[in-house]
Structure formats: C-alpha cells, structure tokens
Protein backbone atom coordinates (compact mmCIF):
# COMPACT_ATOMS: atom_id res chain seq x y z
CA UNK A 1 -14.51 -18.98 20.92
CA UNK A 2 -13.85 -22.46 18.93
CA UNK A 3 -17.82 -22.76 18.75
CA UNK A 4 -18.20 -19.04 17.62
CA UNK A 5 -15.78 -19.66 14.84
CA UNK A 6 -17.48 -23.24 14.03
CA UNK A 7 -21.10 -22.08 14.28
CA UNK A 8 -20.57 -19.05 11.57
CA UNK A 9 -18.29 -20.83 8.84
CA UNK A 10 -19.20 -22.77 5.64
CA UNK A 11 -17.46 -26.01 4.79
CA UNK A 12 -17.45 -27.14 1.27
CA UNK A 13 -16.43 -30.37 -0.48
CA UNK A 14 -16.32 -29.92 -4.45
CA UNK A 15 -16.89 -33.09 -5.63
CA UNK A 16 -15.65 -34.61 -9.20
CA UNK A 17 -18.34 -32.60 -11.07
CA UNK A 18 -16.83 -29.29 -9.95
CA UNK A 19 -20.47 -28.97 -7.69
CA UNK A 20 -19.88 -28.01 -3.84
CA UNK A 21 -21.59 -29.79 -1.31
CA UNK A 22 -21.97 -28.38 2.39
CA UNK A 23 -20.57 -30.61 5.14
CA UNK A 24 -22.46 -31.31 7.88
CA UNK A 25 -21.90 -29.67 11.01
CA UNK A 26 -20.11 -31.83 12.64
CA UNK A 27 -17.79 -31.97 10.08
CA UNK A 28 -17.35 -28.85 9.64
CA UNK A 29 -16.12 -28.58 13.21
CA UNK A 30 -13.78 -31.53 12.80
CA UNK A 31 -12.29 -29.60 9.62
CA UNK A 32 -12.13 -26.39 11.68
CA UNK A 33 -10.69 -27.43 15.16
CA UNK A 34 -8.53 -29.29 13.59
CA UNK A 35 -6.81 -26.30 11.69
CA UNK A 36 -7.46 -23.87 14.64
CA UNK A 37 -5.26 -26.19 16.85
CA UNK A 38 -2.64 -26.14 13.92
CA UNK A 39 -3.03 -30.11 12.96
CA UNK A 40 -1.70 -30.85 9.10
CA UNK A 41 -4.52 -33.95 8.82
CA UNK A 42 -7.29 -35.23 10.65
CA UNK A 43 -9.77 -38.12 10.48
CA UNK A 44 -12.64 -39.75 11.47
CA UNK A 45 -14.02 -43.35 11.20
CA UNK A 46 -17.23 -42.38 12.75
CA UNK A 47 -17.89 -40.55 9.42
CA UNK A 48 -19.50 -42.34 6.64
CA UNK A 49 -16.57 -43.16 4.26
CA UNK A 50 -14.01 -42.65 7.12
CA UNK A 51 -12.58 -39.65 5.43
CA UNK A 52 -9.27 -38.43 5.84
CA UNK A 53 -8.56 -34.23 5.76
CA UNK A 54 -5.28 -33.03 4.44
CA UNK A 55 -5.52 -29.65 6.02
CA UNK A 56 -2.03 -28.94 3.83
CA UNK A 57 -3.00 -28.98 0.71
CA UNK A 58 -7.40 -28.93 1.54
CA UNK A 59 -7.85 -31.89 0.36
CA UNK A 60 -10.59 -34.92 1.37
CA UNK A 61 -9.20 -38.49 0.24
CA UNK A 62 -10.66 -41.24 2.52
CA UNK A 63 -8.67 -45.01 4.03
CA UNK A 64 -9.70 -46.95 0.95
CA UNK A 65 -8.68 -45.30 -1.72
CA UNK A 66 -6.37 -42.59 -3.62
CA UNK A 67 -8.27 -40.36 -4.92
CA UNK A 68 -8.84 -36.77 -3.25
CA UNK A 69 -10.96 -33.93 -3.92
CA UNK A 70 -11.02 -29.98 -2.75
CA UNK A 71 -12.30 -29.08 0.85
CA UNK A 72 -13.56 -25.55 0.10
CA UNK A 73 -14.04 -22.92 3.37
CA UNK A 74 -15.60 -19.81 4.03
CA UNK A 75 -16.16 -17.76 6.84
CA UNK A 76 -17.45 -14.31 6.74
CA UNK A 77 -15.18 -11.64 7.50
CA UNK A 78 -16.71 -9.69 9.96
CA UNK A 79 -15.30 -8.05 13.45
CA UNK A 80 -16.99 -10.93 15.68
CA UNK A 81 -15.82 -14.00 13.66
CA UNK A 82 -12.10 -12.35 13.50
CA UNK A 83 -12.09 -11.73 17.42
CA UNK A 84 -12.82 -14.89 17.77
CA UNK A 85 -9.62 -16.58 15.70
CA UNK A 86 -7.47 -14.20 17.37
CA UNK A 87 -8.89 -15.15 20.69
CA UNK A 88 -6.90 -18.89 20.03
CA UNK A 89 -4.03 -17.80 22.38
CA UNK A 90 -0.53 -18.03 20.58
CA UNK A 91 -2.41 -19.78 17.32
CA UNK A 92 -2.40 -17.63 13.77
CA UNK A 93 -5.95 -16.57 13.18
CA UNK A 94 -8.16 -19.31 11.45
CA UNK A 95 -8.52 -16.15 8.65
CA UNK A 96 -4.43 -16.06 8.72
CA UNK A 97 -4.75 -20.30 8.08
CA UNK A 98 -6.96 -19.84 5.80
CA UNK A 99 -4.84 -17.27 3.56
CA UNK A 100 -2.10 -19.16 3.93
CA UNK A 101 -3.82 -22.10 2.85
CA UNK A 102 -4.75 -19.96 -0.20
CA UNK A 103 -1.42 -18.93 -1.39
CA UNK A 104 -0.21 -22.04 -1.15
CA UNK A 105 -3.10 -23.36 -3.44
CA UNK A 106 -1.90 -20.71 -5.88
CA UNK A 107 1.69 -21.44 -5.96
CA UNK A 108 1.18 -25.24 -6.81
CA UNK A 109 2.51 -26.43 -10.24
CA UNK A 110 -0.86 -27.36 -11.22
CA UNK A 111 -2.46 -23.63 -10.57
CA UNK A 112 0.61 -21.68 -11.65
CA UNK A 113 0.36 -23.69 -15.03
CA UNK A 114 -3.06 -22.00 -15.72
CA UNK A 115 -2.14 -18.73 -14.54
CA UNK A 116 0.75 -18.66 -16.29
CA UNK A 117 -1.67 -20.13 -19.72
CA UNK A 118 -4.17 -16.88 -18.96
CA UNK A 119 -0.75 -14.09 -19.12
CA UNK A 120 0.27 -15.99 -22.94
CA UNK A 121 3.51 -17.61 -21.40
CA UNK A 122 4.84 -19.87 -24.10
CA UNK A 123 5.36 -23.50 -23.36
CA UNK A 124 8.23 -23.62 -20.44
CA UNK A 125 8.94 -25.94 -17.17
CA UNK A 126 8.17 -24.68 -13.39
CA UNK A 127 10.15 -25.14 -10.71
CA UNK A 128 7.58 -23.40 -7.51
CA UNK A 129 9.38 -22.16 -4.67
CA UNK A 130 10.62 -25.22 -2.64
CA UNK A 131 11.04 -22.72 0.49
CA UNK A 132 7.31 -21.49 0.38
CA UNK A 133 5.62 -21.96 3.47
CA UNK A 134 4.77 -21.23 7.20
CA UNK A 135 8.25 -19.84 8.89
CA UNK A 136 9.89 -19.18 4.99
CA UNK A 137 9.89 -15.22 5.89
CA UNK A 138 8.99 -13.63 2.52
CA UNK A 139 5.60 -15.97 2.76
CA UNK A 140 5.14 -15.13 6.14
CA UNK A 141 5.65 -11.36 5.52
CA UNK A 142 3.24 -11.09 2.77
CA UNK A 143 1.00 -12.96 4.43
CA UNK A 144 1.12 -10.85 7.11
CA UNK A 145 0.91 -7.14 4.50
CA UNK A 146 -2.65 -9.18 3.10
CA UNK A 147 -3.88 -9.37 6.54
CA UNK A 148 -3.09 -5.52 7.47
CA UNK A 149 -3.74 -4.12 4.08
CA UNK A 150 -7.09 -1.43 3.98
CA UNK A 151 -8.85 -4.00 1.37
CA UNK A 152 -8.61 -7.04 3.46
CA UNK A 153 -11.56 -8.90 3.03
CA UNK A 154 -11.54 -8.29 -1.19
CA UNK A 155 -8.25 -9.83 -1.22
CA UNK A 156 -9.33 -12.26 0.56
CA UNK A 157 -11.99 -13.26 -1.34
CA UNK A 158 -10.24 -12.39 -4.20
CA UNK A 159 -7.27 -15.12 -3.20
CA UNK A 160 -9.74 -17.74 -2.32
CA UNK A 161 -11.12 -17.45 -5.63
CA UNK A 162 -7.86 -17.25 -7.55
CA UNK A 163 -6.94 -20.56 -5.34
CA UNK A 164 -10.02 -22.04 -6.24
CA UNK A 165 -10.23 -21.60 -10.25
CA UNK A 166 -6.62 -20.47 -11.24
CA UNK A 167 -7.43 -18.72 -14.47
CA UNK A 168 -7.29 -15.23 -15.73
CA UNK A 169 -10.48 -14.01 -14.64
CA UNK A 170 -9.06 -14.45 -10.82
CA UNK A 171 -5.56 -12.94 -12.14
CA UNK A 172 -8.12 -9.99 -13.43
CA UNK A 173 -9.87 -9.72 -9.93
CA UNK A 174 -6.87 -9.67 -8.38
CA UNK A 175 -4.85 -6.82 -9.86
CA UNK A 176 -8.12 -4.69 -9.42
CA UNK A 177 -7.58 -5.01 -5.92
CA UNK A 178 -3.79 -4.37 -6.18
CA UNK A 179 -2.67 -7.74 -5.70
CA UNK A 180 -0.03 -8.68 -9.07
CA UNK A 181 1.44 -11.49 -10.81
CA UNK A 182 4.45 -10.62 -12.45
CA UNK A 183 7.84 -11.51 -13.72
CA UNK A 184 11.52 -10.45 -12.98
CA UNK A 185 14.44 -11.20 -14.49
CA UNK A 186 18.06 -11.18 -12.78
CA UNK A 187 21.38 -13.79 -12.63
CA UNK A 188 19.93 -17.05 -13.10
CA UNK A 189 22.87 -18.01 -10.14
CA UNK A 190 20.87 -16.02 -7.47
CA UNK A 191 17.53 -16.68 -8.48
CA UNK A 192 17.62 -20.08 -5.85
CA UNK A 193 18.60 -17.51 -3.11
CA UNK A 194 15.77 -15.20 -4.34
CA UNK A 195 12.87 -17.87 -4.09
CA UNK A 196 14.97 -18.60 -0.44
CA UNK A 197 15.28 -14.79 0.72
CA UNK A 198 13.23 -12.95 -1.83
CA UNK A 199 14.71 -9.57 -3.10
CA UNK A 200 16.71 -8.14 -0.13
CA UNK A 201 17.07 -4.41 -0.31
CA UNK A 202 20.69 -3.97 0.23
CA UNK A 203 21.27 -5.98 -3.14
CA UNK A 204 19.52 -3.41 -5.21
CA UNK A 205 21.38 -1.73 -7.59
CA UNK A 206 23.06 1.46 -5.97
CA UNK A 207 20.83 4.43 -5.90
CA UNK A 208 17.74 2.17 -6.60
CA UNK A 209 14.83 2.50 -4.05
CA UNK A 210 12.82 -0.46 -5.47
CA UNK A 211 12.74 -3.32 -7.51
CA UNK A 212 11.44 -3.64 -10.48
CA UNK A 213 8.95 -6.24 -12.09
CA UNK A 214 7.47 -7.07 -15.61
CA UNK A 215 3.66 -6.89 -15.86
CA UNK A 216 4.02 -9.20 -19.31
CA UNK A 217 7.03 -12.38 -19.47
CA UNK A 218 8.37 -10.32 -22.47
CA UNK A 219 9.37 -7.22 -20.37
CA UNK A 220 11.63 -9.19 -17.65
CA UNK A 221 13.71 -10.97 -20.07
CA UNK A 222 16.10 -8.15 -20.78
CA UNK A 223 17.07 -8.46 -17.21
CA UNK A 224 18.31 -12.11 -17.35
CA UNK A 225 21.61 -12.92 -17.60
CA UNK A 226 23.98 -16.50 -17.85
CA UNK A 227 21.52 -17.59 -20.44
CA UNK A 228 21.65 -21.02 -21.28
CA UNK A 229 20.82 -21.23 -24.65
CA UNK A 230 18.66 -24.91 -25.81
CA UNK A 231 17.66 -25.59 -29.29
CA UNK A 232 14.37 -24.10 -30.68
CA UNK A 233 13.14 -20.85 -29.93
CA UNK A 234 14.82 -17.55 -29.52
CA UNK A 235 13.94 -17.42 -25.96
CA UNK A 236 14.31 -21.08 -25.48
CA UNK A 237 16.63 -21.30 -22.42
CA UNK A 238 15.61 -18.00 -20.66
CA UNK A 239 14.77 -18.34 -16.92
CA UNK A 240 12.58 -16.00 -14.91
CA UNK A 241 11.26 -15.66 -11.52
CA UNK A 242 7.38 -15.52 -10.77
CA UNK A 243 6.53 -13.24 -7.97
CA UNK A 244 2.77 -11.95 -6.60
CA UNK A 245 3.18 -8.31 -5.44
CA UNK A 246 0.92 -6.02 -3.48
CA UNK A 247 0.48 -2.44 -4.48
CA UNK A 248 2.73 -1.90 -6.68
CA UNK A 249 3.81 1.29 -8.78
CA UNK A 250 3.17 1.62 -12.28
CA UNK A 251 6.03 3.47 -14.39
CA UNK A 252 6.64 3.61 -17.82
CA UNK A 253 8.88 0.71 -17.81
CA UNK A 254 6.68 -1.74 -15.80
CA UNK A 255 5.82 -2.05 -12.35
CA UNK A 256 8.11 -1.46 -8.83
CA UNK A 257 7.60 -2.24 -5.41
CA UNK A 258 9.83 -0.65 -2.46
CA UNK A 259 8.53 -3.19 0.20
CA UNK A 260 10.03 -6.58 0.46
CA UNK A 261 7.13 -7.28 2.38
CA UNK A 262 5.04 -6.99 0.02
CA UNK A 263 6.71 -9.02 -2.71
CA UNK A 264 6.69 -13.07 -2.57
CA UNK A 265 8.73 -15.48 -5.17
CA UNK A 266 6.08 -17.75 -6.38
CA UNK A 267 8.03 -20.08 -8.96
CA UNK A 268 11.38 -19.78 -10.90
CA UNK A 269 10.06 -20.70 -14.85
CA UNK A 270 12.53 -22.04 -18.08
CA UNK A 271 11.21 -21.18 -21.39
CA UNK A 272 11.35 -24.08 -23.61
C-alpha cells in the first residue's frame, strides 16, 4: 500500500525563486514513508547535498548549512490513493498528515501576518496558538470535520493553497468553499483557555445555541472586555482571538457556528 501511495504522489521542492522542482522518485518515497510511519525528520547522505526533511514544518535544509526551503506535496484525491493511506494500520491517513501539515502552515506567525494584511488588520502583535497541534482536541476535531465534510477534496486543495501563498486570494478561495477566517472578541482573561479548549458550549451565554464570530476585526471588538488601554490609537490595546470556521451561518450581525468541531483558535492578536 506504501508503494501505491508513493507511486501516485508529487513531491515538490520550491526553491529560492519561488519555482517548484519535482523530486526524484526516490525521494519522493523517502519524504513519503517517512511521514506515513509518523517520523518528524528524516535524512539521507546518499542524496546529493545530504538533505535533511523537517516533516514538521515541510521544510528541506541540508548538514551544512541553515538555510531551508518549502517541500511542497500533492497527491490526487481519488478513492484508490485514499484506501491506500487508510490501509497504514493505526497511522492517520497520509491525506489526514498532509492537512494537518497544512493548517499548521497557516497558523504560523509568518502566514497569519499576510492573511491578516489581505482582511485590512491595522498594525498589531500575534501570539498563534501555542496548543495547536496533533492531540490539542479543537485541531484534531476540525481536522477531522475537513476530512468528513461533502467538499473534501476543494478544501483540500483550497488549504494547501492558502498554506502555500497566504494571501487574500486563498482567504477568497476559501470562504467560497465554506471554510472562514474570522475574529471574536470575549474576556481577554479566558482567551489563553480558549486557544487551549476552544469555545466550549456550556460557557455560552444562557439561551445561546452558537457562538458568534466577526467576518471583519471591526465587528468583534465590541465583544472585548478588560481592555488594556496603550498610547496611540483608539483601538490600541484591544485583543482578539483569530479562529478558521467551517460552515458557518450568516446573520445580520456576523457569522455563528453551533459546532465546536468545526471552529479552531488560530492566534490571539493585540492591536497596536
């Protein structure tokens, strides 16, 4: 099943002029075992350069020096290629890895800055979720509603692509799919337990079904409360949380979502 998955997948290596160059073969399988058989790194010095392959964070730095660049994967979503991830007894799916991989592209500093650029957020500091990851339930949750949802394979490709080029054309792609990026506002002292827990339904208000979110940074900052006030701005001091959503409803007043699993705490943000 390992040579199924190997044969019909597409490694990439995006090299300093943004270009993507296909790994070899062999590669390729060292890059894909390697995740399959849930390994954070592998290496080889039979490979010209004796690369080194930070399946964390995807990417390719080598023994002799610091500098790394993106390791870029596809594999086609199709029934037989699917099978065979699942087929890896008591292993996630390699299409499971690879969304998790994805996410946690997206939640990075780096990629959240841009994101955050594309939706007009003025200048502000980002603290991403230090709890985001494999076994942090609300990441393994969502991960889990992007697997089952009906539009699989666009979101995806949509995620991949969003983790790839973090800008607002992949925001755009995104949210056509149903997948948002969104603010809430709440008590800045359980916003740590939030990005920890994410929004637990027996905290909602009372006779509240759902939680609400902010399509625009504006929107959410009514809800925030023990401001800490800094010099400059008028909304210099505000915090809000960053979540992604899937599905969620549109009202009048923003947008709400009555399933925690389909809400994960990306970031908690400080306008400056």
């Amino acid at each position: 099943m390992t040579s199924e998955l190997t044969s019909s997948a597409s490694v990439y290596h995006r090299q300093k002029d943004g270009a993507l160059r296909l790994y070899d073969r062999e590669t390729t399988k060292l890059i894909l075992v390697a995740a399959v058989r849930g390994k954070t790194s592998v290496s080889s010095r039979e490979l010209l350069g004796s690369p080194v392959f930070n399946l964390e964070t995807m990417k390719e730095g080598c023994w002799s020096s610091t500098e790394e660049e993106d390791i870029v994967v596809e594999i086609p979503w199709s029934a037989e290629s699917l099978r065979a991830a699942e087929a890896l007894s008591g292993k996630p799916s390699i299409s499971r890895k690879i969304l998790e991989m994805a996410i946690s592209r997206i939640s990075e500093q780096q990629s959240l800055s841009k994101i955050l650029d594309s939706k007009k957020v003025p200048e502000r500091t980002i603290r991403p979720n230090p709890y985001l990851g494999r076994g942090h339930p609300p990441f393994d949750t969502f991960v889990s509603s992007l697997e089952n949802d009906t539009s699989g394979q666009k979101l995806y490709d949509a995620a991949l692509q969003l983790a790839s080029e973090p800008r607002g054309s992949g925001v755009r792609l995104l949210e056509k799919i149903g997948l948002f990026i969104v603010f809430h506002g709440t008590s800045y002292s359980v916003m740590d337990n939030i990005l920890k827990t994410g929004l637990l339904p027996e905290f909602r208000q009372e006779g509240r079904e759902e939680d609400w979110f902010g399509p625009t940074y504006e929107m959410s900052l009514r809800y925030t409360r023990s401001r800490n006030q800094l010099s400059g701005s008028a909304i210099s001091g505000y915090k809000l949380l960053l979540f992604m959503v899937l599905h969620p409803t549109t009202t009048g007043s923003g947008l709400t979502s009555s399933v925690s699993g389909n809400q994960l705490p990306l970031a908690e943000l400080t306008l400056l």
